[in-house]
Protein backbone atom coordinates (compact mmCIF):
# COMPACT_ATOMS: atom_id res chain seq x y z
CA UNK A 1 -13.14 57.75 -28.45
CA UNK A 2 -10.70 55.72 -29.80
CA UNK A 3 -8.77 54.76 -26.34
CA UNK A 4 -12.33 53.79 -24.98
CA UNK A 5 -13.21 51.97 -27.78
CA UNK A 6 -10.18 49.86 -26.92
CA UNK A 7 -11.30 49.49 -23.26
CA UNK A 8 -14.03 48.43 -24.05
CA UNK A 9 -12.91 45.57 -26.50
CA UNK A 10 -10.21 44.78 -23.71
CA UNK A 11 -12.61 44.56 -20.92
CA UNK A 12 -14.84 42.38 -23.30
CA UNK A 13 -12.36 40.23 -24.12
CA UNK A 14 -11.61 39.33 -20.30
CA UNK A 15 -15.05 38.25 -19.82
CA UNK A 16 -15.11 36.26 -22.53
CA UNK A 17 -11.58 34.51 -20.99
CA UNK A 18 -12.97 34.93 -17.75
CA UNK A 19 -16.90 32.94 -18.69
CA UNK A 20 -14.62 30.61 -20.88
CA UNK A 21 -11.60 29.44 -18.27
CA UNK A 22 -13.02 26.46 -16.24
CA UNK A 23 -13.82 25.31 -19.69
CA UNK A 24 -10.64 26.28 -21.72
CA UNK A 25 -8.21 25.20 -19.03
CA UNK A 26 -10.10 22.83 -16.76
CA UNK A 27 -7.32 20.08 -15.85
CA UNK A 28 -8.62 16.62 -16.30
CA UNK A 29 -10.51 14.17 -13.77
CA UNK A 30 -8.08 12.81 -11.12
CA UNK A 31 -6.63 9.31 -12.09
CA UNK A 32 -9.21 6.81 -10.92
CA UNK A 33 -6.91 3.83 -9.14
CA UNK A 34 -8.17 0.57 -7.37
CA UNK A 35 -5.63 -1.32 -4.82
CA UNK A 36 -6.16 -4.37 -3.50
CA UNK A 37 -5.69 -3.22 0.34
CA UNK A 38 -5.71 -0.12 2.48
CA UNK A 39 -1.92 -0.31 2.63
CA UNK A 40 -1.71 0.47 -0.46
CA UNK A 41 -4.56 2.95 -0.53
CA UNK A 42 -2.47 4.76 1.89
CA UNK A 43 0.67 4.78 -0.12
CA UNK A 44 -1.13 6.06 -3.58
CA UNK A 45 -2.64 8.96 -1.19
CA UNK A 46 0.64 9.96 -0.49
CA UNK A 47 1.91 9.92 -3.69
CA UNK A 48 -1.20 10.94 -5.83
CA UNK A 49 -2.30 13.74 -3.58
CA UNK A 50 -5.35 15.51 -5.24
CA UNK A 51 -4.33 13.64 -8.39
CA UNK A 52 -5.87 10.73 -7.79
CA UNK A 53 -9.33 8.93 -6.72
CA UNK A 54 -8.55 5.95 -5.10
CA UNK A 55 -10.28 2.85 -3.79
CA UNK A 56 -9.60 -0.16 -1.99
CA UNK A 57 -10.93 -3.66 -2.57
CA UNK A 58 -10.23 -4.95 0.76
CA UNK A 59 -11.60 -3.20 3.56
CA UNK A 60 -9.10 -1.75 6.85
CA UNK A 61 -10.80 -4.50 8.72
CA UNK A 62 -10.38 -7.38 6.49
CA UNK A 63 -8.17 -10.16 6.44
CA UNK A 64 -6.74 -10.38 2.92
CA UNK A 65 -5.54 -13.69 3.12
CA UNK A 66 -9.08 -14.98 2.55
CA UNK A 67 -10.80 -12.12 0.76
CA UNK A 68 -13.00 -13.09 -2.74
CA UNK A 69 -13.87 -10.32 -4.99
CA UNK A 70 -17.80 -9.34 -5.31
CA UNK A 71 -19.43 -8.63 -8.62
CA UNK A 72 -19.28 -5.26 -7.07
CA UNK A 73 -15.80 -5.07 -6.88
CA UNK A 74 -15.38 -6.30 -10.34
CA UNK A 75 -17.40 -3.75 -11.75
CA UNK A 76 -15.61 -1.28 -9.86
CA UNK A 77 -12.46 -2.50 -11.32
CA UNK A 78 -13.70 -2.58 -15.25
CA UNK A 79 -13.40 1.81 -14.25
CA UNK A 80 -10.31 1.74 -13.37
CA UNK A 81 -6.94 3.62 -14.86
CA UNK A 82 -4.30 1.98 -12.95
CA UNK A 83 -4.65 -1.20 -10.63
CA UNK A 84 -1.80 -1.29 -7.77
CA UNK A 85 -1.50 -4.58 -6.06
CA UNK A 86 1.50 -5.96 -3.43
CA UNK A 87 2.35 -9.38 -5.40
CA UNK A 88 4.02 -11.92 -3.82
CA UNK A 89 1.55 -14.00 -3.45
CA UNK A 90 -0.59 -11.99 -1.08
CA UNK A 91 -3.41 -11.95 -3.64
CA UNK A 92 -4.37 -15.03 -4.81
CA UNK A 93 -7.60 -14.18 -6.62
CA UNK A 94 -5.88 -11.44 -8.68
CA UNK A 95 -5.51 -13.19 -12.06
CA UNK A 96 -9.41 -14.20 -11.78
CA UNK A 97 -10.45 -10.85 -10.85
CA UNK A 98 -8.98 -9.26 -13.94
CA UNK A 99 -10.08 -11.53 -16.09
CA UNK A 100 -13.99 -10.94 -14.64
CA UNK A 101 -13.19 -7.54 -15.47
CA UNK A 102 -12.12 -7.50 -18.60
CA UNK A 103 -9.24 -4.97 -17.05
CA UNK A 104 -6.61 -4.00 -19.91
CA UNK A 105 -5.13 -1.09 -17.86
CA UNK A 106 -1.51 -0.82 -15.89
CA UNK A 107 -0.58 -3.65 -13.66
CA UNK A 108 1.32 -2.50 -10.84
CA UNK A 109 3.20 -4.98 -8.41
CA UNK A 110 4.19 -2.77 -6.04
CA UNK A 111 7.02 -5.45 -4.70
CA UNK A 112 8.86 -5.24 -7.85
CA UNK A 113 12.27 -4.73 -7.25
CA UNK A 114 12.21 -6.54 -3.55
CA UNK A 115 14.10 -9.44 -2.67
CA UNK A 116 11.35 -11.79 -0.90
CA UNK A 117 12.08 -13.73 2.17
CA UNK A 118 10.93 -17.06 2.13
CA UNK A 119 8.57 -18.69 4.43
CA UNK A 120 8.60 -21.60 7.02
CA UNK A 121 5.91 -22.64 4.49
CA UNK A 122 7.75 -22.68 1.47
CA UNK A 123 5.76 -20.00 0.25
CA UNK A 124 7.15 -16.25 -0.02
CA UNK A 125 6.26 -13.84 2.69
CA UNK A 126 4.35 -10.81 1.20
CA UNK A 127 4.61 -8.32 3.70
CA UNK A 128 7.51 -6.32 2.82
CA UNK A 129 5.65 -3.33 3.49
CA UNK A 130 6.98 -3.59 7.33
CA UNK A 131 10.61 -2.60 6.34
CA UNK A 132 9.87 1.15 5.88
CA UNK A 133 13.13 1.04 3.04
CA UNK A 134 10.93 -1.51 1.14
CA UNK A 135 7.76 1.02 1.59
CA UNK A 136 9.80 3.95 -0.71
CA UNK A 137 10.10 1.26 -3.49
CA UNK A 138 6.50 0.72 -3.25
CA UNK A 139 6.22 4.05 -3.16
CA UNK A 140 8.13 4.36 -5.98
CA UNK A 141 6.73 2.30 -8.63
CA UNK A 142 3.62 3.48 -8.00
CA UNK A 143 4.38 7.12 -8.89
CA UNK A 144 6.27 5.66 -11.91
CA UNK A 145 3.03 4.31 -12.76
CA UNK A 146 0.76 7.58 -12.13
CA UNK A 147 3.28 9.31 -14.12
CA UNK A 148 3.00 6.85 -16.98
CA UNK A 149 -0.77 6.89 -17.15
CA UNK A 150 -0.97 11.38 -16.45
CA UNK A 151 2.24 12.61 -17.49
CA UNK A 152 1.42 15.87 -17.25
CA UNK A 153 1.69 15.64 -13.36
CA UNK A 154 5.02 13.59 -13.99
CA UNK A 155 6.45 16.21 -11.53
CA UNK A 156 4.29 16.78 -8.87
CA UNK A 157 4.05 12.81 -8.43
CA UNK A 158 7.82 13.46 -8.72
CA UNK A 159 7.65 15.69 -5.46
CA UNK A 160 5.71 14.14 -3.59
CA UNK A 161 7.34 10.92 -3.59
CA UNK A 162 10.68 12.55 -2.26
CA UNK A 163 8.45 14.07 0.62
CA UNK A 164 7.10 10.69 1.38
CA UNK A 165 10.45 9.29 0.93
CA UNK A 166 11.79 11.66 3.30
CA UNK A 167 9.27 10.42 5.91
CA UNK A 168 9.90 6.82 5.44
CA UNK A 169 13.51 7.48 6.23
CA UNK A 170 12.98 9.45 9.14
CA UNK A 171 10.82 6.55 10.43
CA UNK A 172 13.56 3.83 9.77
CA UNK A 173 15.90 6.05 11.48
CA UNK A 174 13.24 6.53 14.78
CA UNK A 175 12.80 2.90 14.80
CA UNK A 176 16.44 1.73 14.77
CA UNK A 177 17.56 4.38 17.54
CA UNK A 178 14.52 3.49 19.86
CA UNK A 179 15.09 -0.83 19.47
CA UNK A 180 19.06 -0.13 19.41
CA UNK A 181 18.00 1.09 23.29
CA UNK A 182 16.76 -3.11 23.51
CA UNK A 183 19.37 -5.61 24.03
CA UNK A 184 19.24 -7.74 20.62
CA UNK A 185 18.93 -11.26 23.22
CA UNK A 186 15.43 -9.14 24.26
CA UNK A 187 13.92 -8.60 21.05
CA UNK A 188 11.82 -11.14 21.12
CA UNK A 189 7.81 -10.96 20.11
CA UNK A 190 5.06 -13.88 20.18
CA UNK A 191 2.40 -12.91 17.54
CA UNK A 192 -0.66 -14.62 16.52
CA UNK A 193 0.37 -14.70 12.54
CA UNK A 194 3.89 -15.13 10.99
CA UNK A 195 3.80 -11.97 9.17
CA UNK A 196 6.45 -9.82 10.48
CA UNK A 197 9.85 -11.52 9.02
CA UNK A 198 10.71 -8.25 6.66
CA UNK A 199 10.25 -6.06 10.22
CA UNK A 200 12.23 -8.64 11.85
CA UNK A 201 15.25 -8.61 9.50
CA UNK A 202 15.23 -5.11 9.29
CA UNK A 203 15.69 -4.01 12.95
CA UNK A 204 17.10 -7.46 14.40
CA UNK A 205 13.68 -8.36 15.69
CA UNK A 206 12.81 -12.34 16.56
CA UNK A 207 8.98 -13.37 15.80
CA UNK A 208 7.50 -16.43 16.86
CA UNK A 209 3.84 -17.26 16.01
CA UNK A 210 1.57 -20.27 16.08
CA UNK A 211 0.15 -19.37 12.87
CA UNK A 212 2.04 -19.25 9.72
CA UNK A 213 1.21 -17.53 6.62
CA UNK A 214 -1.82 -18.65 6.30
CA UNK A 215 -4.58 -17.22 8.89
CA UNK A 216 -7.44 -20.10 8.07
CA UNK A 217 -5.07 -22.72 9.21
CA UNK A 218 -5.29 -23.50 13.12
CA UNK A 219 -1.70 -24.35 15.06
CA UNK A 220 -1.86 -27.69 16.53
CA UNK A 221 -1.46 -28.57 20.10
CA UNK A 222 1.99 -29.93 19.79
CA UNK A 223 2.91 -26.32 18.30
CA UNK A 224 1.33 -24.23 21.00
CA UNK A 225 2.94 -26.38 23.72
CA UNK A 226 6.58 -25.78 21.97
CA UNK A 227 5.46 -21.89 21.75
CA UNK A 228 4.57 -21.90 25.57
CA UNK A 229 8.19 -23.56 26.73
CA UNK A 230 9.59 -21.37 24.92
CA UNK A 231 7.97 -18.48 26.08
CA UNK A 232 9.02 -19.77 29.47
CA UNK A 233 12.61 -20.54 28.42
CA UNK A 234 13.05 -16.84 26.89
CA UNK A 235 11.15 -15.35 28.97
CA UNK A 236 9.20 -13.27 26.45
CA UNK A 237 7.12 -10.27 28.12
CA UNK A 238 4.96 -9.09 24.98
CA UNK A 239 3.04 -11.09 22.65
CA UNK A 240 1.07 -9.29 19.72
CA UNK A 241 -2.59 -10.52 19.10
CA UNK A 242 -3.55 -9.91 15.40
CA UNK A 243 -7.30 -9.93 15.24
CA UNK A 244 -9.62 -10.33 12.08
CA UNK A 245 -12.94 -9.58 12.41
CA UNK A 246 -16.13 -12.25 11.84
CA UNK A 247 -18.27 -11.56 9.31
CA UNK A 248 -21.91 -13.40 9.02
């Protein structure tokens, strides 16, 4: 009677643990973090994993250069946990944004740490994301961030940064063995937008574009004719067309 009685207790007990768990020992919600473009969005994925909700400000088919917040957007900001944004200039509307919002959370520049390259304009060109080296310290102080704000997945932001590290790497490497098969005098690219120095320096790439940094300004005539001698004279055989889409 005795040993039953115990089973009994024992078996009660483990439905009590069992009803109880997703209550006792639920984890909490996943870190809710807004970006200011899917680049980033991407990044934070990687990092974050199941961690973390994210959300993007500026759409995969919008040109950030001339985005403007929308009282939706600020709303959706006055949620957030953590705020991850490139710096350098890229977004201009950033200290009037948070200040809509009210936002007192983490500030994340994601750029910290990178030496900038300066532009033609004498402005600093933001897109250091194109040197994949310069992606793992994005990488980085993100997860340094996540950690900060949910320590208790310290580690597993911990992990999967050195997996995403480990792909950035392996894509640096891929890149460098496939353009060292290009004669340096042929690496040579026309683009629509000045926004590929960082890719440039790192793999010994030469840009030329009729656009600088900024997309809403329109390249003279005097400009294009240069770009088209020069074409000519180099005899440059690939030109990249960045296109933004029209809204209204």
């Amino acid at each position: 009677m005795r040993s039953s009685g115990i089973r009994r207790c024992l078996v009660g007990l483990c439905l009590i643990l069992v009803s109880s768990g997703p209550t006792a020992w639920a984890t909490h919600p996943p870190i809710r973090v807004v970006v200011s473009f899917s680049i980033l969005e991407d990044i934070v994925h990687e990092v974050g994993g199941g961690d973390v909700v994210v959300t993007s400000l500026i759409g995969r088919d919008a040109n950030e250069h001339v985005f403007e917040p929308s009282p939706d957007q600020v709303r959706l900001l006055t949620q957030a946990q953590v705020f991850v944004v490139n710096g350098l200039g890229l977004e201009g509307w950033i200290t009037r944004l948070i200040q809509s919002a009210q936002y007192r959370g983490p500030l994340v520049v994601a750029t910290e740490g990178i030496e900038p390259i300066a532009a033609t304009e004498g402005s600093t060109d933001p897109h250091a994301w194109q040197d994949p080296r310069y992606g793992i310290i994005y990488a980085k102080n993100i997860m340094r961030a996540l950690a900060g704000v949910d320590p208790e997945n310290a580690e597993a932001y911990r992990q999967r940064l050195r997996g995403y590290e480990a792909q950035l790497e392996a894509l640096d490497q891929r890149v460098r063995e496939r353009l060292g098969e290009i004669p340096p005098e042929k690496r040579r690219v026309i683009t629509t937008h000045d926004a590929f120095a960082y890719y440039g320096k790192a793999y010994g790439v030469a840009f030329t574009a009729p656009e600088g940094l900024n997309t809403e300004s329109e390249p003279s005539a005097k400009t294009v004719a240069e770009l088209i001698r020069q074409i000519r004279r180099d005899g440059i055989r690939r030109c990249f067309w960045k296109i933004f889409p029209i809204h209204g």
